[in-house]
PDB file of N, CA and C in Angstrom:
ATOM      1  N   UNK A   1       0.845  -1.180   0.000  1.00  0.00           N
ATOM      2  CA  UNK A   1       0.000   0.000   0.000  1.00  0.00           C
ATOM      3  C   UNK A   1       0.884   1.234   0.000  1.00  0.00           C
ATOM      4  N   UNK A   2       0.561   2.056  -0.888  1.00  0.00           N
ATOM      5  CA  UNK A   2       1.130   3.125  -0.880  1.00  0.00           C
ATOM      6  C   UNK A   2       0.203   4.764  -0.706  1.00  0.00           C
ATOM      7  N   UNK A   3       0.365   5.502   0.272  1.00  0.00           N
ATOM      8  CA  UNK A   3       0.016   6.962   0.272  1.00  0.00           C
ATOM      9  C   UNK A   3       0.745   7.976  -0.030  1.00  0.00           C
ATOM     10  N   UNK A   4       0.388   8.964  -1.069  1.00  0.00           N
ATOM     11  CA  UNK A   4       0.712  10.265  -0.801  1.00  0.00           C
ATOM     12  C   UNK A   4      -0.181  11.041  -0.815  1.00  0.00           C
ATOM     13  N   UNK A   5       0.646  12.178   0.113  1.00  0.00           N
ATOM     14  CA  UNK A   5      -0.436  13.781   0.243  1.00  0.00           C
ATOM     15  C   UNK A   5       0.198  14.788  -0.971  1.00  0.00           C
ATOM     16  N   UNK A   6       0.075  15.411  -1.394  1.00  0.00           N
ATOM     17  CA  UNK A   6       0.501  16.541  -2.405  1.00  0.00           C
ATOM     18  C   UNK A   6      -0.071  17.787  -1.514  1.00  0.00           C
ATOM     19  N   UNK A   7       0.767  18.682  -1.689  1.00  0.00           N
ATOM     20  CA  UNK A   7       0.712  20.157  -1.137  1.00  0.00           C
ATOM     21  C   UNK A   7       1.037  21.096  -1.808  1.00  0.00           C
ATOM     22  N   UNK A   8       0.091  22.097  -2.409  1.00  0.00           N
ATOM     23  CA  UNK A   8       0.827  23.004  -3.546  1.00  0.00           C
ATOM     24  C   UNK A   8       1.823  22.451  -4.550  1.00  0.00           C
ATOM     25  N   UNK A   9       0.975  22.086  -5.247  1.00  0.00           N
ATOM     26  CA  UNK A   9       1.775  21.355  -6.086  1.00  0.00           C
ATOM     27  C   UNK A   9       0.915  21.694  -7.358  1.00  0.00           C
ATOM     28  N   UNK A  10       1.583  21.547  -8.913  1.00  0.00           N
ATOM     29  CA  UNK A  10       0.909  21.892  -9.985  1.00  0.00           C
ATOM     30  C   UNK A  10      -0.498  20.771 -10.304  1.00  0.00           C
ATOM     31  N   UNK A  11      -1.723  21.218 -10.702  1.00  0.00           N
ATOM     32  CA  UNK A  11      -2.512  20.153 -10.855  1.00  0.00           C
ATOM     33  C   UNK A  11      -2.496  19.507 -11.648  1.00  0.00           C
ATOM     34  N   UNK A  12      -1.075  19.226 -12.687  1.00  0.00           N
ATOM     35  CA  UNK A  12      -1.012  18.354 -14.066  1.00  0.00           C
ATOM     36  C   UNK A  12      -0.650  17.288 -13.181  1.00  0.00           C
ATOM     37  N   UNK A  13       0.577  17.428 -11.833  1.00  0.00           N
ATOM     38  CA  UNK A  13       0.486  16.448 -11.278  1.00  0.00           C
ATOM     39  C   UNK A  13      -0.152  15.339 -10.506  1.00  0.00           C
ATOM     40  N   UNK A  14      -1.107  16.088  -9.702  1.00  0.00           N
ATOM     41  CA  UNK A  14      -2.557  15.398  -9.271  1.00  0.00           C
ATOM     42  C   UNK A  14      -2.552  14.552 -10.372  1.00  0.00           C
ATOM     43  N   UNK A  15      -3.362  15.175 -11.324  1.00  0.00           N
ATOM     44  CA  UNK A  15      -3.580  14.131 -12.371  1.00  0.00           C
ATOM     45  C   UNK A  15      -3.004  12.782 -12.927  1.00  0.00           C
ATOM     46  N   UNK A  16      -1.944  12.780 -12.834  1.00  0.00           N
ATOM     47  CA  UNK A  16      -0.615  11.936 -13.371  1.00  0.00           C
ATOM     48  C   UNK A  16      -0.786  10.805 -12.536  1.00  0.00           C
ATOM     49  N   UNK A  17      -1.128  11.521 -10.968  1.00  0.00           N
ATOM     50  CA  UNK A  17      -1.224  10.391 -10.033  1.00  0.00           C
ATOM     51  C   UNK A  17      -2.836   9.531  -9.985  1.00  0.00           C
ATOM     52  N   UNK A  18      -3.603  10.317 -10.330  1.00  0.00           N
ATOM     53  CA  UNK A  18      -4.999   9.591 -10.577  1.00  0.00           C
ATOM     54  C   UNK A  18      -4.752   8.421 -11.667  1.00  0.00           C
ATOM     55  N   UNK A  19      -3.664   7.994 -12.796  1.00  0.00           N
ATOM     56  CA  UNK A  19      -3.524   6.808 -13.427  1.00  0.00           C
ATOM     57  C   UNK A  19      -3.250   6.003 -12.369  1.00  0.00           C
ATOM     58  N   UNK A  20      -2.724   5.885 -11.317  1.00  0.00           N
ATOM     59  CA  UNK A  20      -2.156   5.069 -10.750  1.00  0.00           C
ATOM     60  C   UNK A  20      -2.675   4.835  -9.596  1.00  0.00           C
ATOM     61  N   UNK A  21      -3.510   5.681  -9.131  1.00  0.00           N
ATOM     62  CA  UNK A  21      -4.172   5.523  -7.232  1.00  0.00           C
ATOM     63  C   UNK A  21      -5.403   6.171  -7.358  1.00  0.00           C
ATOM     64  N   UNK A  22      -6.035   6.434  -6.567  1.00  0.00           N
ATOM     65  CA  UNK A  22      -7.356   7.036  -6.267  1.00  0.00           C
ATOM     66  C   UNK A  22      -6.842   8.317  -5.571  1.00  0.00           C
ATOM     67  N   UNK A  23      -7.594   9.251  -5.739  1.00  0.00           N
ATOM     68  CA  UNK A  23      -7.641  10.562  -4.896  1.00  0.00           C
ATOM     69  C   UNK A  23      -8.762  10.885  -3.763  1.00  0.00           C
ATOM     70  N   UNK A  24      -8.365  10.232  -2.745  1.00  0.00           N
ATOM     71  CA  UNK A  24      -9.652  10.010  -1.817  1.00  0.00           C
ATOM     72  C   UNK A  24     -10.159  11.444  -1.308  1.00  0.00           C
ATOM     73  N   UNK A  25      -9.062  12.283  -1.062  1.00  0.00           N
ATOM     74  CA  UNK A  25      -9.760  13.674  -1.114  1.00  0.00           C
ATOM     75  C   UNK A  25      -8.531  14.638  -1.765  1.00  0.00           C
ATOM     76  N   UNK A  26      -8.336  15.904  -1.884  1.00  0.00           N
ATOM     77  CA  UNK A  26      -7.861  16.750  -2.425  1.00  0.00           C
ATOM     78  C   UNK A  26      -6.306  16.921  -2.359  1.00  0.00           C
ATOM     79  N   UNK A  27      -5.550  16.157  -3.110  1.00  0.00           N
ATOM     80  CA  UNK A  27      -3.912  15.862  -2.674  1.00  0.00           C
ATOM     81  C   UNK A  27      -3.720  14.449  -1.895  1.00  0.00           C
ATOM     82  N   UNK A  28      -4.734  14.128  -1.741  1.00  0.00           N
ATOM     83  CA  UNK A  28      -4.388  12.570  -0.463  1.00  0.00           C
ATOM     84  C   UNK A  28      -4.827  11.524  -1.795  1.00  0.00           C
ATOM     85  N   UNK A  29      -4.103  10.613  -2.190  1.00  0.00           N
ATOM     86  CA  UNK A  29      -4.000   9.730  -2.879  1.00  0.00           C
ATOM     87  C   UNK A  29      -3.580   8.044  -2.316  1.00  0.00           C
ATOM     88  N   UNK A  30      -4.173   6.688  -2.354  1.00  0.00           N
ATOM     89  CA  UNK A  30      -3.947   5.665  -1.706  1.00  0.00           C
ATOM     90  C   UNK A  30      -3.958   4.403  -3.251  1.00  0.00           C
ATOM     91  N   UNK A  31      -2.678   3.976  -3.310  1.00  0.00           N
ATOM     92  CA  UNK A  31      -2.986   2.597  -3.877  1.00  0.00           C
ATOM     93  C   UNK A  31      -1.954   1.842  -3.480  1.00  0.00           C
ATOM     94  N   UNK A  32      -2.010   0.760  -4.779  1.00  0.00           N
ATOM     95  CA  UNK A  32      -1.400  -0.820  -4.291  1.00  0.00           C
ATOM     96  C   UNK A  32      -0.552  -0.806  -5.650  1.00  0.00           C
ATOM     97  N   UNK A  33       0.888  -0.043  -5.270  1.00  0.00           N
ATOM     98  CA  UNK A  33       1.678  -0.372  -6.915  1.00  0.00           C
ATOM     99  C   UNK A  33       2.879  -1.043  -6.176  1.00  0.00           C
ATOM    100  N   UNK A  34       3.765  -1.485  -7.673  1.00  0.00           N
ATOM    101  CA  UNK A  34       4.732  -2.105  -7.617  1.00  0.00           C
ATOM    102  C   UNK A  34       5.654  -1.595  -7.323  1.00  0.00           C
ATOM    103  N   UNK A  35       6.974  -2.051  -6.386  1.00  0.00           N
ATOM    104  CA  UNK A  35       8.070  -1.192  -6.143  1.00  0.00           C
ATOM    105  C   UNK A  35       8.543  -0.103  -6.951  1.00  0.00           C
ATOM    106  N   UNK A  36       9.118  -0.990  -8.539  1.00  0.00           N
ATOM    107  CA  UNK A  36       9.422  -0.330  -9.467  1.00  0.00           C
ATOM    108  C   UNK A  36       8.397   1.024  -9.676  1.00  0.00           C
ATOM    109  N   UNK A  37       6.663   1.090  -9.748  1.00  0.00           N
ATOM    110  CA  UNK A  37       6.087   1.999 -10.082  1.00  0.00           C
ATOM    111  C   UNK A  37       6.322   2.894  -9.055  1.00  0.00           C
ATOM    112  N   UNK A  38       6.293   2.483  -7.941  1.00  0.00           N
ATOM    113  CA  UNK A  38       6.425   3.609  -6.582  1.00  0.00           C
ATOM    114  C   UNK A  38       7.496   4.116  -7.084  1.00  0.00           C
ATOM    115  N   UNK A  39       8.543   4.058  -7.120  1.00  0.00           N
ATOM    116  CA  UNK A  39      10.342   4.424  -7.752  1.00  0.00           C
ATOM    117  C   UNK A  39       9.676   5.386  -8.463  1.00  0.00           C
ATOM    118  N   UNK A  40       9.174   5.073  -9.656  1.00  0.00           N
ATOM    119  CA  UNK A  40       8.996   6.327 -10.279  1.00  0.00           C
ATOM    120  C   UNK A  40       8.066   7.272 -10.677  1.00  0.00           C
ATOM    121  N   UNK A  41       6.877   7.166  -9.319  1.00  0.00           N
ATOM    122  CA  UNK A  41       6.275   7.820  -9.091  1.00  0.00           C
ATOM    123  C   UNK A  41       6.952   8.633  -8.504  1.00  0.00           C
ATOM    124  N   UNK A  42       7.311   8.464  -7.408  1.00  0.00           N
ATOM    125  CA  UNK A  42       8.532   9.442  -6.410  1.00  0.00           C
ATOM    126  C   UNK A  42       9.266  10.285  -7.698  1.00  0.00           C
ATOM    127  N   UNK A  43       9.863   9.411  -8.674  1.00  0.00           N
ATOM    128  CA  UNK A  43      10.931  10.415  -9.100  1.00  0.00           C
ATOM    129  C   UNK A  43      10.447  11.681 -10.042  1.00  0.00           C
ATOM    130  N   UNK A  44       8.666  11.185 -10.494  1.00  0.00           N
ATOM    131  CA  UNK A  44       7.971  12.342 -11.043  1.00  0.00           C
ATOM    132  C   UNK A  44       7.721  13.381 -10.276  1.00  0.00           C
ATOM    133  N   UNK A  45       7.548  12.895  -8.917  1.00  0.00           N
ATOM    134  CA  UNK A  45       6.968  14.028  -7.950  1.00  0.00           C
ATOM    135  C   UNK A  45       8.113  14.764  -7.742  1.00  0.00           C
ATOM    136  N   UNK A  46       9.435  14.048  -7.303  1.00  0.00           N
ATOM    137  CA  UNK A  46      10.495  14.913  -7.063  1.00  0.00           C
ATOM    138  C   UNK A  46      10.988  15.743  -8.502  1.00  0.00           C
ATOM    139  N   UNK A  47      10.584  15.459  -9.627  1.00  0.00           N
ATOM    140  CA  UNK A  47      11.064  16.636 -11.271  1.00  0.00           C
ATOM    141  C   UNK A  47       9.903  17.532 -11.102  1.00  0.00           C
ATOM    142  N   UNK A  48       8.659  17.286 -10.741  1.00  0.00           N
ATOM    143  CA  UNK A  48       7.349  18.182 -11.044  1.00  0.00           C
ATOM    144  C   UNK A  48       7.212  18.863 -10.161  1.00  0.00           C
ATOM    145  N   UNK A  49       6.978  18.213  -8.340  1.00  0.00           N
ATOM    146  CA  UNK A  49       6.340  18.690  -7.366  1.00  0.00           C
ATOM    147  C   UNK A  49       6.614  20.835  -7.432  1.00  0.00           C
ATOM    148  N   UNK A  50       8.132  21.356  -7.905  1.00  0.00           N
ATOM    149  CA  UNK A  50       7.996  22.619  -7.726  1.00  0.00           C
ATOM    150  C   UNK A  50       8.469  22.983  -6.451  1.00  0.00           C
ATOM    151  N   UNK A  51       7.403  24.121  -6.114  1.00  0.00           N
ATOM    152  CA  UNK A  51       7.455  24.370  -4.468  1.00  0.00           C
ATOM    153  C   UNK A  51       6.648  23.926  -3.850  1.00  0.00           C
ATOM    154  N   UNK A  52       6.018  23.309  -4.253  1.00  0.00           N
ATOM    155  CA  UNK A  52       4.996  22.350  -3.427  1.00  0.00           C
ATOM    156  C   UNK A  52       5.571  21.276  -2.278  1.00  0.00           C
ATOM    157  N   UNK A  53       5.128  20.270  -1.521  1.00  0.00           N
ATOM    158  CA  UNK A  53       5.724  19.428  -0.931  1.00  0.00           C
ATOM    159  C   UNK A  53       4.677  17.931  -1.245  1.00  0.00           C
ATOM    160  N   UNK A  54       5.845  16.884  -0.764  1.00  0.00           N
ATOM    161  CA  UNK A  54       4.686  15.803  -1.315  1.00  0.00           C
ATOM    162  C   UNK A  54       5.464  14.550  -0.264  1.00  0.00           C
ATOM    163  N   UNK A  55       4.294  14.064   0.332  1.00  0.00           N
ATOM    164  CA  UNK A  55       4.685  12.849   1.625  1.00  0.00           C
ATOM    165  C   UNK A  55       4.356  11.766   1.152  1.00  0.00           C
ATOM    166  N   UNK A  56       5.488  10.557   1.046  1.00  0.00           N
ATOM    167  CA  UNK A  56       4.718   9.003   0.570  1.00  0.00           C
ATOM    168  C   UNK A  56       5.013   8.308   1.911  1.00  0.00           C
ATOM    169  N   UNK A  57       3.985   7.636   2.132  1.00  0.00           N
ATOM    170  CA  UNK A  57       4.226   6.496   3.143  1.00  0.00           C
ATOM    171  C   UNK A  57       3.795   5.618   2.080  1.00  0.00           C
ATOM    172  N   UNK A  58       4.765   4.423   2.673  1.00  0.00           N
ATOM    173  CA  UNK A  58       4.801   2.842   1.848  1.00  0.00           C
ATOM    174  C   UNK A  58       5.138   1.931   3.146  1.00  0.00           C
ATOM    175  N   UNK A  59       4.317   0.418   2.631  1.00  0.00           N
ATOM    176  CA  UNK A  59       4.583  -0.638   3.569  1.00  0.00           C
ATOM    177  C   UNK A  59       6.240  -0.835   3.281  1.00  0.00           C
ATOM    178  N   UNK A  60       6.963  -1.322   4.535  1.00  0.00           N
ATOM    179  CA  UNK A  60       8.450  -1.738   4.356  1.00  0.00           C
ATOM    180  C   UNK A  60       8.431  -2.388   5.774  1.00  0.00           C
ATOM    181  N   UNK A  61       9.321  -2.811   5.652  1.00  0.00           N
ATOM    182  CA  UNK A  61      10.139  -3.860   6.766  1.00  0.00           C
ATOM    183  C   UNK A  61      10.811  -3.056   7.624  1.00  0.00           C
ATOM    184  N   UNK A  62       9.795  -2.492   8.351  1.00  0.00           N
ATOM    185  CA  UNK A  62      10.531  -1.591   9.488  1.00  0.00           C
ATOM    186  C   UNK A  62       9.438  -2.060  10.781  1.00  0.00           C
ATOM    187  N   UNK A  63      10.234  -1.015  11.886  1.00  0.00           N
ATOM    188  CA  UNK A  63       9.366  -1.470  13.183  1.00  0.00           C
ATOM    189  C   UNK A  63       7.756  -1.313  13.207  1.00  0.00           C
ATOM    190  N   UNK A  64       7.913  -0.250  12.381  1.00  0.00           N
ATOM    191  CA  UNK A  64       6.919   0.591  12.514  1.00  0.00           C
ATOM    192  C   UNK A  64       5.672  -0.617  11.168  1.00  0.00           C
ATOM    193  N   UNK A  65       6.386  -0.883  10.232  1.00  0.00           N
ATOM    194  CA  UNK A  65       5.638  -1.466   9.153  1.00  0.00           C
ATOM    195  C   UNK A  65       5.507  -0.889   8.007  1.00  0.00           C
ATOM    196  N   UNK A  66       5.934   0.652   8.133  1.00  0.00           N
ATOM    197  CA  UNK A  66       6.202   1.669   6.934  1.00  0.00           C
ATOM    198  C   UNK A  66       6.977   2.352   6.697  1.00  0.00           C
ATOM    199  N   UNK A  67       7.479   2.764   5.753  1.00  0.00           N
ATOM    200  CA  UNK A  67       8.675   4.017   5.927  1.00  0.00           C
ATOM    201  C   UNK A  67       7.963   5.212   5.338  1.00  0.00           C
ATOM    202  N   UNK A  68       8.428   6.301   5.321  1.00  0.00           N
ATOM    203  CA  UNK A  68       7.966   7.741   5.327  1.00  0.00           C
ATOM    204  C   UNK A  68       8.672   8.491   4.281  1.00  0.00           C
ATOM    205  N   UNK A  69       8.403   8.983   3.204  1.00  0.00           N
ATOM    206  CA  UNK A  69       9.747   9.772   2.284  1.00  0.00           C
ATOM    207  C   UNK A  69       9.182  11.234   2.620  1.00  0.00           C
ATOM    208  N   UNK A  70       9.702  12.639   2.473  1.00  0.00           N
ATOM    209  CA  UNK A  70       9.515  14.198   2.113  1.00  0.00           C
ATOM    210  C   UNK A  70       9.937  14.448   1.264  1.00  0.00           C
ATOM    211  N   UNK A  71       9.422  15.257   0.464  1.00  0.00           N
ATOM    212  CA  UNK A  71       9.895  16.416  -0.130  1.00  0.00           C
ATOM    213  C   UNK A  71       9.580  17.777  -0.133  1.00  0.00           C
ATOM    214  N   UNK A  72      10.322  19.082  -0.075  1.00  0.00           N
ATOM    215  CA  UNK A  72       9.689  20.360   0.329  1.00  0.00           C
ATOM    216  C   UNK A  72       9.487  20.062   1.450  1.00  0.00           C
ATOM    217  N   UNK A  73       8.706  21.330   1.964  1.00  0.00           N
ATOM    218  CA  UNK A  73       7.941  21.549   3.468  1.00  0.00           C
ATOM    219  C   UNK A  73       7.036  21.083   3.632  1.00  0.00           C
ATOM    220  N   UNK A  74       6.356  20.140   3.832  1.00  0.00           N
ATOM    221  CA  UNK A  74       5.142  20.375   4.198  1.00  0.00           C
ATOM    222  C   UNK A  74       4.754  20.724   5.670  1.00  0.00           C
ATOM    223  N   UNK A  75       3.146  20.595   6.043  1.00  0.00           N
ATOM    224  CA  UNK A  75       2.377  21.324   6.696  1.00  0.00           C
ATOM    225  C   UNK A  75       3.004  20.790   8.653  1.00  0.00           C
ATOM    226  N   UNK A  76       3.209  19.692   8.243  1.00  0.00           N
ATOM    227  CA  UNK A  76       4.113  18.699   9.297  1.00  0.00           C
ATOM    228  C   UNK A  76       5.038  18.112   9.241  1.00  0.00           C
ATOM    229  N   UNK A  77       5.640  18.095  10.353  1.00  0.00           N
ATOM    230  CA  UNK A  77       7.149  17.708   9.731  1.00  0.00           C
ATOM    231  C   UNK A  77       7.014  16.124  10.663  1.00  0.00           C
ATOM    232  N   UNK A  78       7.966  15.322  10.040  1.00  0.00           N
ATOM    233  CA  UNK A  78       8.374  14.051  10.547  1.00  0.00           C
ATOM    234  C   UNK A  78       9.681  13.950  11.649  1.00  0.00           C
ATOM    235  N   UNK A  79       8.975  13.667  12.567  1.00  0.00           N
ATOM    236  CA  UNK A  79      11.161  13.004  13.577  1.00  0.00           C
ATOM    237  C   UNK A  79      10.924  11.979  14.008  1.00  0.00           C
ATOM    238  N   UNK A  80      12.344  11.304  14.051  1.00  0.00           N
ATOM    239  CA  UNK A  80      12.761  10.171  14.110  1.00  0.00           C
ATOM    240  C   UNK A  80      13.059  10.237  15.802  1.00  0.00           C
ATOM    241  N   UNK A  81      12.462   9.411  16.358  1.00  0.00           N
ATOM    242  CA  UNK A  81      12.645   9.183  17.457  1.00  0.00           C
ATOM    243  C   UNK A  81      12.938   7.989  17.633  1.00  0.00           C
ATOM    244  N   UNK A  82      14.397   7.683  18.326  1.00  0.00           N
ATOM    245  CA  UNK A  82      15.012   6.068  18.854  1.00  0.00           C
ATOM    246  C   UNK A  82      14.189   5.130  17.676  1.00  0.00           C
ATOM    247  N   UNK A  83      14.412   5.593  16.160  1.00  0.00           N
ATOM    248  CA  UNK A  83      13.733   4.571  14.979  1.00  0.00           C
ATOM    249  C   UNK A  83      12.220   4.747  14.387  1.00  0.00           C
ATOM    250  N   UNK A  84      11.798   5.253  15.888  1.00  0.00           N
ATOM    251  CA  UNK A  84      10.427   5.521  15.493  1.00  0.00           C
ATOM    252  C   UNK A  84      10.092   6.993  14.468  1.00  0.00           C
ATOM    253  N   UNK A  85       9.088   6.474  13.782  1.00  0.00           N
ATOM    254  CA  UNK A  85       8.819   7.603  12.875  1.00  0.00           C
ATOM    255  C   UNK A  85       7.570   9.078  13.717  1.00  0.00           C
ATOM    256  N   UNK A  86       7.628   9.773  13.991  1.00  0.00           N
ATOM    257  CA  UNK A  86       6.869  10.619  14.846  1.00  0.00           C
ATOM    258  C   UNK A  86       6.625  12.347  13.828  1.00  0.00           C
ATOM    259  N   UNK A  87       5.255  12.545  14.334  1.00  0.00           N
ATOM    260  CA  UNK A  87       4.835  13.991  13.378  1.00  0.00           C
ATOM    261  C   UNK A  87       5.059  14.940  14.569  1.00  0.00           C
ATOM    262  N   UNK A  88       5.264  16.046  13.812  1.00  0.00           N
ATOM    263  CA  UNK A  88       5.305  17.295  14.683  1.00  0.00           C
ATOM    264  C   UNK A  88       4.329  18.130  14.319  1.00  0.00           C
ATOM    265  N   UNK A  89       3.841  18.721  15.050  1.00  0.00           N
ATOM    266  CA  UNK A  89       3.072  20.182  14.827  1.00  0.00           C
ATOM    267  C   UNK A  89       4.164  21.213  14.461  1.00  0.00           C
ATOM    268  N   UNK A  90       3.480  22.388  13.679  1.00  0.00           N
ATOM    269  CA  UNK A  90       4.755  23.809  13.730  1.00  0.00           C
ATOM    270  C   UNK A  90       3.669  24.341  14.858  1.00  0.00           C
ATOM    271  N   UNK A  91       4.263  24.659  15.559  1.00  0.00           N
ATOM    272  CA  UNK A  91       4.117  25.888  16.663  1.00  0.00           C
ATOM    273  C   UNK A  91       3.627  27.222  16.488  1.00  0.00           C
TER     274      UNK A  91
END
């Protein structure tokens, strides 16, 4: 299973990602692709995203059961605590 959120980001990209996942609401996108497609989904988001920011969580072999990628800012930030993956508020 794979999620991303999109944040200010151009809407040709939204789109790009609707071949491949559902857009359950506005930037939040959920499907079931192949490593290889995740790879280069990521690497579209990272040539297109802009100044926008864009968060994938994917299942992996971690404690947690997922790993977490960023790009840009977004609205929350991620820390790593003793492995664990943890969100922050901005203040």
């Amino acid at each position: 299973m794979v999620i991303v959120i999109l944040e200010k980001v151009p809407r040709g990209l939204r789109g790009e990602l609707t071949r491949w996942m559902l857009e359950l609401r506005t930037g939040v996108f959920v499907g079931s692709v192949s490593g290889m497609v995740r790879e280069r989904l990521w690497h579209k988001l990272s040539d297109e995203s802009r100044d926008g920011s864009c968060l994938m969580v994917h299942s992996d072999n971690t404690e947690q059961g997922f790993s977490i990628r960023i790009l840009g800012e977004p609205s929350r930030h991620v820390v790593d605590f003793e492995g664990l993956s943890l969100i922050r508020l901005p203040q």
